[in-house]
Protein backbone atom coordinates (compact mmCIF):
# COMPACT_ATOMS: atom_id res chain seq x y z
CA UNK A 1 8.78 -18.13 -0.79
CA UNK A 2 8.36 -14.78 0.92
CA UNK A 3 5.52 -13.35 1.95
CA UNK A 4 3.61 -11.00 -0.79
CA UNK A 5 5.36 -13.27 -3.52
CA UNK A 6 3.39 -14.01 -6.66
CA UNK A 7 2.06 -16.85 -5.54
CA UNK A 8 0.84 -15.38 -2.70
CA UNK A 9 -1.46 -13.51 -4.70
CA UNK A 10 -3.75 -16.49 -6.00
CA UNK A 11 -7.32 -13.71 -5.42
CA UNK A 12 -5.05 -11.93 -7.97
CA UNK A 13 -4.42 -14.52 -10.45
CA UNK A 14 -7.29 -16.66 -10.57
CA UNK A 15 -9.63 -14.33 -11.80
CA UNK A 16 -11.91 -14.27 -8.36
CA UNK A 17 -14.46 -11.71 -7.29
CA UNK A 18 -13.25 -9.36 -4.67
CA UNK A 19 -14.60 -9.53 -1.54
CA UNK A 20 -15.81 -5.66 -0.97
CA UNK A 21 -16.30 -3.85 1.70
CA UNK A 22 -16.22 -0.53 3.31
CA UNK A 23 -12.87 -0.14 4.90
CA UNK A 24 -10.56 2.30 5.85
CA UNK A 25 -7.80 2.51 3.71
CA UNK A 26 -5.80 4.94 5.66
CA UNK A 27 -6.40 2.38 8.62
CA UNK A 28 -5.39 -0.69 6.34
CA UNK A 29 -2.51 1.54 4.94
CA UNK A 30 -0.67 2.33 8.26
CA UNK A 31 -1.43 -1.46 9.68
CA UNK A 32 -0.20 -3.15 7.04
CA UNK A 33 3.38 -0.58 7.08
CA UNK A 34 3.72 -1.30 10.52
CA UNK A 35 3.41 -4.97 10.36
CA UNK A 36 5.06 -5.76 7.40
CA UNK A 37 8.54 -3.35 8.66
CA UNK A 38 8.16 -4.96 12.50
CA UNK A 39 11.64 -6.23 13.34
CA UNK A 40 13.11 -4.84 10.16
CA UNK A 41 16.25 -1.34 10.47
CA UNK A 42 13.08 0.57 7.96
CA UNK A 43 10.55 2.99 9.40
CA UNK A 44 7.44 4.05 7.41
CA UNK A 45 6.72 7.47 7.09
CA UNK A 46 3.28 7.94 6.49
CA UNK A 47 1.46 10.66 5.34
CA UNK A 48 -2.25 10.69 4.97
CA UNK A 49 -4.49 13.88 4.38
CA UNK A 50 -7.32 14.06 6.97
CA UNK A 51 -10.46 14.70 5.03
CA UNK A 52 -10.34 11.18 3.47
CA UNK A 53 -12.74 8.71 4.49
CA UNK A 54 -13.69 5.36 3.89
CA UNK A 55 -13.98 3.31 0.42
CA UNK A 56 -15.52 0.16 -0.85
CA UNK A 57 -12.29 -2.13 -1.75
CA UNK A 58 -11.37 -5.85 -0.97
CA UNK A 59 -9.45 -5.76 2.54
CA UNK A 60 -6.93 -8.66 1.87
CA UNK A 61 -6.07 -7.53 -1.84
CA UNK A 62 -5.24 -4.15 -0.78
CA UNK A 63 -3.50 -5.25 2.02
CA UNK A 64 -1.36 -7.99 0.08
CA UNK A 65 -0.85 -5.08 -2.70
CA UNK A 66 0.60 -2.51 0.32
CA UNK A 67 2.79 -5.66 2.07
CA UNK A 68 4.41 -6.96 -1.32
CA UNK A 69 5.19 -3.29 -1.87
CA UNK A 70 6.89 -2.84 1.46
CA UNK A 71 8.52 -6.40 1.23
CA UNK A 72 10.18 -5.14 -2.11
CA UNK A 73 11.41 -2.00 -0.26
CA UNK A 74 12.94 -3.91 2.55
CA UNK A 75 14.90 -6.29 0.53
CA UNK A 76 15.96 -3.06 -1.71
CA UNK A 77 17.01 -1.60 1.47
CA UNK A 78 19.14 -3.90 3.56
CA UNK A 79 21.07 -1.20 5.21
CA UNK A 80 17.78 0.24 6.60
CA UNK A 81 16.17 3.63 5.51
CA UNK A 82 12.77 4.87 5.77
CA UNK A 83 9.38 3.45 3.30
CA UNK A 84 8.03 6.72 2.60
CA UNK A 85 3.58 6.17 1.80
CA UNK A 86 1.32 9.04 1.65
CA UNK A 87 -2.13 8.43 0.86
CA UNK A 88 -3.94 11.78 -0.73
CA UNK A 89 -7.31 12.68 -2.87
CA UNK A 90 -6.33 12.40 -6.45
CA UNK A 91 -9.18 13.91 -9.32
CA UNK A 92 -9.99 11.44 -11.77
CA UNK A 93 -9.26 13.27 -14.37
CA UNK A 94 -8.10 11.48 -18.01
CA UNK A 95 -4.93 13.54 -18.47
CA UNK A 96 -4.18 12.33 -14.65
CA UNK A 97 -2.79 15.79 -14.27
CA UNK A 98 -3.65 16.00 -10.70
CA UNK A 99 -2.49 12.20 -9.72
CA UNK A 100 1.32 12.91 -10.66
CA UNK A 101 3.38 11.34 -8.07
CA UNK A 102 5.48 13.57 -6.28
CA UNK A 103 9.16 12.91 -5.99
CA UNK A 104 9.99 10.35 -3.20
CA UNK A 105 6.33 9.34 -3.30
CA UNK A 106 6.23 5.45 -2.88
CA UNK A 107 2.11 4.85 -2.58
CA UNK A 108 -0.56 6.95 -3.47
């Protein structure tokens, strides 16, 4: 099975506590991209505001979440193309009226 298959996501799927720490998600964001598209015809285009900092999450979930994502794009793009992930400050408001994705927006 490939990499970021369902299986692959046991933390997911058997009901474990997350392993949190402070981590840079923009870091984790553009490592993950890059590794995940190495050797593939993709690029990632990533677009990250600079004000954002750090956040409490679980490293290897994330990371799985962002690779099974770009996995998915790869094998939906077999001609090549570009994996387009921005990463931006979204209110947490209940009508979600400021987290709208934007068109061509693949990751928030």
């Amino acid at each position: 099975m490939p990499p970021g298959s369902p299986t692959n996501c046991s933390p997911f799927s058997k009901g474990g506590a997350p392993l949190k720490k402070v981590a840079s998600v923009s870091d984790l964001l553009q490592h993950a991209a890059e590794f995940s598209l190495h050797g593939s015809n993709l690029r990632a285009a990533i677009e990250i505001e600079d004000h954002l900092g750090k956040a409490e999450i679980d490293v290897g979930q994330v990371e799985q979440v962002i690779n099974a994502l770009i996995i998915n794009a790869r094998e939906a793009m077999p001609n090549g193309g570009s994996v387009n992930c921005q990463r931006r400050e979204c209110a947490d408001r209940r009508d979600g009226a400021d987290c709208r994705w934007k068109p061509g927006a693949t990751s928030k």
